[in-house]
N, C-alpha and C. Protein backbone atom coordinates (compact mmCIF):
# COMPACT_ATOMS: atom_id res chain seq x y z
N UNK A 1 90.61 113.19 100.83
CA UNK A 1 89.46 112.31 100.75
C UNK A 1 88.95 112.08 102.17
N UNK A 2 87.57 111.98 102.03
CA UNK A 2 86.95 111.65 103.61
C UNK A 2 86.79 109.86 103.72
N UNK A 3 86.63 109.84 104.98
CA UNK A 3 86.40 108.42 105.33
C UNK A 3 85.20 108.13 104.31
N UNK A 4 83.95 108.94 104.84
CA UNK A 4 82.90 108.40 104.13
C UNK A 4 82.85 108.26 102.56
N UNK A 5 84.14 108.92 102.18
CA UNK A 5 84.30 108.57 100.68
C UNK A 5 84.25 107.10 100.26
N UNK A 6 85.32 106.28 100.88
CA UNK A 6 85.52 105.01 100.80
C UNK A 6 84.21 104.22 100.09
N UNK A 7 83.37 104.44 100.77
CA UNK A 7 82.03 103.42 100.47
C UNK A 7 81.46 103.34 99.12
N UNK A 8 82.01 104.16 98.42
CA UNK A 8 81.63 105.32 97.05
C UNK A 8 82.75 103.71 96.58
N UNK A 9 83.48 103.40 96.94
CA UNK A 9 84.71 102.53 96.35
C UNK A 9 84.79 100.89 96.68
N UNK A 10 83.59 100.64 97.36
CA UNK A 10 83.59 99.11 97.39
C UNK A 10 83.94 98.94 98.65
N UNK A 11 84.51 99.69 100.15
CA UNK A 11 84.83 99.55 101.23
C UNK A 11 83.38 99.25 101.89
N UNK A 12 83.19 98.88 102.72
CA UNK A 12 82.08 98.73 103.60
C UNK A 12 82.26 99.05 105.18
N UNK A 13 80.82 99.97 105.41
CA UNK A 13 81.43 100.62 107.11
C UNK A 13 80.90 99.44 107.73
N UNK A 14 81.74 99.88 109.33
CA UNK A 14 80.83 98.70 110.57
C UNK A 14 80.49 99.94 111.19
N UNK A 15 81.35 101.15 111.32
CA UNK A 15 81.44 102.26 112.31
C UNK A 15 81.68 102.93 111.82
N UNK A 16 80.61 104.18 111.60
CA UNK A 16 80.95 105.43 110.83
C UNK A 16 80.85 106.66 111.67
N UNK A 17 81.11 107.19 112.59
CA UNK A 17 80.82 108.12 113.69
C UNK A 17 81.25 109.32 112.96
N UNK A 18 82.33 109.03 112.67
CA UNK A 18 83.08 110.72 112.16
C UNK A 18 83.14 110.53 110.73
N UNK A 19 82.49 110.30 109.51
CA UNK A 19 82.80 109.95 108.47
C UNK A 19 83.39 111.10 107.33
N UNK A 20 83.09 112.40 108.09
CA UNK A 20 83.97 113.76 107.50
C UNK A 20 85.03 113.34 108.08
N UNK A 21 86.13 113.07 108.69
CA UNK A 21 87.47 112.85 108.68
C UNK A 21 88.29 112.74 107.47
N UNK A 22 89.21 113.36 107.40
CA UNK A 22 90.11 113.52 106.23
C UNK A 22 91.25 112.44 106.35
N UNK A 23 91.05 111.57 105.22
CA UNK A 23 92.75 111.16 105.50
C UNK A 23 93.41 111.17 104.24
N UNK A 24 94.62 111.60 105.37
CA UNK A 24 95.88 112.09 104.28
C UNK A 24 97.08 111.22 104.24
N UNK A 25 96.78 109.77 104.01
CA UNK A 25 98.09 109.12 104.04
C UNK A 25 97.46 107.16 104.55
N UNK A 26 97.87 106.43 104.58
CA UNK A 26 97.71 105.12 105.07
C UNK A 26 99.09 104.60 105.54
N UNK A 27 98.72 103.32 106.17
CA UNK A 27 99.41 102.58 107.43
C UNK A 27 99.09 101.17 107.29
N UNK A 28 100.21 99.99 106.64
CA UNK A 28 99.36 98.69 107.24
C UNK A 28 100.36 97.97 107.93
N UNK A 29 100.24 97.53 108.57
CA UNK A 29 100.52 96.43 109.76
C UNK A 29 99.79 95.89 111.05
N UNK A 30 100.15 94.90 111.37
CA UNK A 30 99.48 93.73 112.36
C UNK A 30 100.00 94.12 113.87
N UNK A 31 101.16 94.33 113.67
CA UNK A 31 101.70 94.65 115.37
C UNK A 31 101.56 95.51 115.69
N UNK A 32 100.58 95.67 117.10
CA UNK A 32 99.74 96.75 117.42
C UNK A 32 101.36 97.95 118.00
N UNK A 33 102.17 97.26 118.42
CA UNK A 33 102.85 98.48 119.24
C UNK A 33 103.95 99.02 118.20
N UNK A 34 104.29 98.10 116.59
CA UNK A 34 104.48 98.50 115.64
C UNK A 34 103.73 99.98 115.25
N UNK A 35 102.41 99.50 114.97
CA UNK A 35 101.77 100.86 114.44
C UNK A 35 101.23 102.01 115.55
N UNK A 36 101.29 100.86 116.49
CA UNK A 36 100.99 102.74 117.65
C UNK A 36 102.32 103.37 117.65
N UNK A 37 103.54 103.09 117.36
CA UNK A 37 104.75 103.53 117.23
C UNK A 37 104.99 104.39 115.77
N UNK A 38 104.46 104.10 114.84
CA UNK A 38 104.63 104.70 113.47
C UNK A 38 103.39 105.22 112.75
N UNK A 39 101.82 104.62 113.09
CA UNK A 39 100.96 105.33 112.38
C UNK A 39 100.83 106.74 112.05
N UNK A 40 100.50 107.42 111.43
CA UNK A 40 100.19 108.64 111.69
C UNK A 40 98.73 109.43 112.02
N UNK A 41 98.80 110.62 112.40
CA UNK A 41 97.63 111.16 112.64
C UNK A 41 96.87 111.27 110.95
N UNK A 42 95.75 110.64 110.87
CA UNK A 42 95.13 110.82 110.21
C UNK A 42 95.00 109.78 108.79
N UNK A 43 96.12 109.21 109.02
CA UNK A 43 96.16 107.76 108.57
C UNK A 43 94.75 106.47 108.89
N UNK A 44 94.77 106.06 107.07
CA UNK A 44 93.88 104.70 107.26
C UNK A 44 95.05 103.83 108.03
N UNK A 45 94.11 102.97 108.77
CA UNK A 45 95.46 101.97 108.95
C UNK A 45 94.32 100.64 108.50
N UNK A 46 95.45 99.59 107.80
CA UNK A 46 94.93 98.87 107.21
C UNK A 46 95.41 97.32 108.00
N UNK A 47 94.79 96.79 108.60
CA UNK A 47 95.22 95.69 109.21
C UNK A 47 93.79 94.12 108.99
N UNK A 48 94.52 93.21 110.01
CA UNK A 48 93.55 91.98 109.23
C UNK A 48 93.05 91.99 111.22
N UNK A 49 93.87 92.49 112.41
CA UNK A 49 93.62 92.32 113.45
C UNK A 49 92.05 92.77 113.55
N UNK A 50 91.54 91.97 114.60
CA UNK A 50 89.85 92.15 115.03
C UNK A 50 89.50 92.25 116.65
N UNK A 51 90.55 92.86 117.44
CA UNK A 51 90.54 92.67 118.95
C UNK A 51 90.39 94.23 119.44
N UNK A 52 89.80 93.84 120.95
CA UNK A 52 89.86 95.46 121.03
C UNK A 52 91.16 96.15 121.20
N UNK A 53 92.19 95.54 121.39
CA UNK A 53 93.51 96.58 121.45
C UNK A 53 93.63 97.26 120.13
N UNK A 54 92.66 97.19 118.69
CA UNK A 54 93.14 97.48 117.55
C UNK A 54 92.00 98.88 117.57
N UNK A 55 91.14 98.83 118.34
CA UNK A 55 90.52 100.38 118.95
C UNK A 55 91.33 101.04 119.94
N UNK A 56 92.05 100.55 120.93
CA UNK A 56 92.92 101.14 121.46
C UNK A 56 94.07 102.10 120.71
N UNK A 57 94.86 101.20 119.72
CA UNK A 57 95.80 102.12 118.95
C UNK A 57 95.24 102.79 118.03
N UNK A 58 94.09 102.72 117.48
CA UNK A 58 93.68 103.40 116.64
C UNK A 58 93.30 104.79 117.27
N UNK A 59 93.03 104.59 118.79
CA UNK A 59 92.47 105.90 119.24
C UNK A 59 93.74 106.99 119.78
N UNK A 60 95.00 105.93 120.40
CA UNK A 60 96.09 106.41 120.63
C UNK A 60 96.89 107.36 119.39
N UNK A 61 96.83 106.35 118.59
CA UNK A 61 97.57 106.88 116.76
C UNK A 61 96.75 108.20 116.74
N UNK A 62 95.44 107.77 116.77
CA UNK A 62 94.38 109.08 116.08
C UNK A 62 94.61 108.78 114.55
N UNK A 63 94.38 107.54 114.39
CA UNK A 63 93.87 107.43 112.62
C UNK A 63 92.87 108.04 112.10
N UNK A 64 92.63 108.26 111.12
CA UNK A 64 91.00 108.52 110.66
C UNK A 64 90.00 107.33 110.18
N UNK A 65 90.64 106.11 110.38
CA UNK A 65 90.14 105.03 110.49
C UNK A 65 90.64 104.06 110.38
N UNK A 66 90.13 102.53 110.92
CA UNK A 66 90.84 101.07 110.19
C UNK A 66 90.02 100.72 109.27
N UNK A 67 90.53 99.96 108.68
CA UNK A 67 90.26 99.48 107.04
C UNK A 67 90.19 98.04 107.95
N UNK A 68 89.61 97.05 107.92
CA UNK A 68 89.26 95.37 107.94
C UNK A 68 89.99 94.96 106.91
N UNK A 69 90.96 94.28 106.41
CA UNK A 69 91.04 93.57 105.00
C UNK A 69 90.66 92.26 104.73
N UNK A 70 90.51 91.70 103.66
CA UNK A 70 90.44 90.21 103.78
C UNK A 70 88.97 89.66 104.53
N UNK A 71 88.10 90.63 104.39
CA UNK A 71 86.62 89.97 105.04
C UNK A 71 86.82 89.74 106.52
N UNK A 72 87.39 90.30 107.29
CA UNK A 72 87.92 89.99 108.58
C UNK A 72 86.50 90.86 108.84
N UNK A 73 86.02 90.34 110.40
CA UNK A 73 85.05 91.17 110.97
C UNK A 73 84.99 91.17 112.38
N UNK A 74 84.06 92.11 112.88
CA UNK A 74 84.52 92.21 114.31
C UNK A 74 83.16 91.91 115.00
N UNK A 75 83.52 91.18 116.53
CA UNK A 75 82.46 91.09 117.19
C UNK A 75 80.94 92.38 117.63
N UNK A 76 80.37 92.18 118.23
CA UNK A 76 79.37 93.07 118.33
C UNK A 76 79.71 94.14 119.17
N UNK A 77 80.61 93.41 120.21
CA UNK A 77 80.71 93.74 121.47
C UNK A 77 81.98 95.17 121.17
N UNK A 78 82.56 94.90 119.98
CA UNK A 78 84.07 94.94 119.39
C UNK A 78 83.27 96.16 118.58
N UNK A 79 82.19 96.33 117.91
CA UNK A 79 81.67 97.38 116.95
C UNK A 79 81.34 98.61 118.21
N UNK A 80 80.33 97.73 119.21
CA UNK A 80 79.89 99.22 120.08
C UNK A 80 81.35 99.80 120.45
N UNK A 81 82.11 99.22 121.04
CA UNK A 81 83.41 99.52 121.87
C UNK A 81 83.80 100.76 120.75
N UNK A 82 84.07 100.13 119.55
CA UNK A 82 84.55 101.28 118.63
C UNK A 82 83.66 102.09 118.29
N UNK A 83 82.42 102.60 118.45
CA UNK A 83 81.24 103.47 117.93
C UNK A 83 81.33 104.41 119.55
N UNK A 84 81.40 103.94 120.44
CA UNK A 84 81.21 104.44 121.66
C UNK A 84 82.73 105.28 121.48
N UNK A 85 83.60 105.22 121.06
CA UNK A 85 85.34 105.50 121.09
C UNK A 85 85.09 106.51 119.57
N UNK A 86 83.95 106.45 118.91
CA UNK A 86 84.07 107.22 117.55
C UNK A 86 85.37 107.23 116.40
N UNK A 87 85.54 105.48 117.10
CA UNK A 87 86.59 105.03 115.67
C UNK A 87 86.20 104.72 114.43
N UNK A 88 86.07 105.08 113.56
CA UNK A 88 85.45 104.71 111.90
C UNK A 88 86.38 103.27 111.80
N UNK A 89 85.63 102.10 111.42
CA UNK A 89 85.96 101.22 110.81
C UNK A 89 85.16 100.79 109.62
N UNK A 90 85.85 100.35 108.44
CA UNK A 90 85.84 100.08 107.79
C UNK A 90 85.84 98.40 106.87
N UNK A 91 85.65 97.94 106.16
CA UNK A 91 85.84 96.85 106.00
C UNK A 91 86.13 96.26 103.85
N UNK A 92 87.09 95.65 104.13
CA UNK A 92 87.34 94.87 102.42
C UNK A 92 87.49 94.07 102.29
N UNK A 93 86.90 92.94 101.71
CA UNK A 93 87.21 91.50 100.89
C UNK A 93 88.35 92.11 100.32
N UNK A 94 88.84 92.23 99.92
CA UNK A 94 90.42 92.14 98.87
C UNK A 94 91.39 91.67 100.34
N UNK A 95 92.17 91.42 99.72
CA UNK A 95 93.58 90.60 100.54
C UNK A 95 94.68 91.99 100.79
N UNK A 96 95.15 92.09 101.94
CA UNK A 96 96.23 93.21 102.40
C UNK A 96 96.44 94.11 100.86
N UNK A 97 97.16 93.57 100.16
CA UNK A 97 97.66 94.11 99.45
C UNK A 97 96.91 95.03 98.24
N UNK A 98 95.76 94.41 97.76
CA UNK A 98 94.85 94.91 97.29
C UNK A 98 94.39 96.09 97.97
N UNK A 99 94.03 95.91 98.90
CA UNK A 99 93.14 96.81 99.48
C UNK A 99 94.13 98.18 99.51
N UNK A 100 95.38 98.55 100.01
CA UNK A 100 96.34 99.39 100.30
C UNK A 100 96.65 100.16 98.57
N UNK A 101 96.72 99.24 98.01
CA UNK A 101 97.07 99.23 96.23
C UNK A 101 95.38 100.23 96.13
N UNK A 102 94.35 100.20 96.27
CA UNK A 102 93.14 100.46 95.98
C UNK A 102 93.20 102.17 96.65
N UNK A 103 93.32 101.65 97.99
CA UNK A 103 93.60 103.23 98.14
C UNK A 103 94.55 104.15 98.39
N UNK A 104 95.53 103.81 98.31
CA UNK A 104 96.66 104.37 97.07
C UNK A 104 96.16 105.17 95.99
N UNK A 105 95.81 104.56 95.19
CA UNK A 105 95.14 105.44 94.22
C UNK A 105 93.45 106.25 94.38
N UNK A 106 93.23 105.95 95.49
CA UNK A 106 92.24 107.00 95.79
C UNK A 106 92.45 108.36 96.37
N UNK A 107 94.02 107.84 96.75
CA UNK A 107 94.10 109.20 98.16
C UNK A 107 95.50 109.96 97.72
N UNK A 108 95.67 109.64 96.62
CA UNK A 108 97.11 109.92 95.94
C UNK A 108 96.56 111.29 94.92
């Protein structure tokens, strides 16, 4: 499934740069040196964090994008940073668990 699939599913973009990116797998957690330690390449990673260190690991990991959960959103300053870095973010009202449960069965 591509990033830009998501939207087809109720996700909403902030940052869509690369939206052909494939991902083959997901990631959620909050502690950034947690998931720069375990994400994988090509992994959603699904977190509630909104700072720029969460473009940092995302670019380090090489996800194919973050997922927002929980209506979390990011500053302006926080969208260019990630559009300029060609990180796809993403965004969901559903709560952690939902959201992971959702695409689970999209990417399964």
């Amino acid at each position: 499934m591509k990033v830009q699939d998501l939207l087809a599913h109720g996700f909403g973009a902030v940052t869509l740069p690369d939206g052909d990116r494939e991902i083959d797998g997901a990631y959620v957690g909050d502690l950034l040196s947690w998931v720069m330690g375990r994400a994988q390449m090509d992994n959603a990673w699904i977190t509630i964090m909104s700072n720029v260190n969460v473009i940092a690991v995302a670019s380090l990991a090489d996800t194919s994008c973050v997922i927002l959960a929980e209506g979390v959103t990011m500053s302006e300053d926080l969208i260019q940073t990630a559009q300029a870095k060609e990180i796809n973010v993403l965004t969901s009202e559903e709560p952690i668990f939902e959201t992971a449960v959702k695409l689970a069965g999209l990417i399964s």
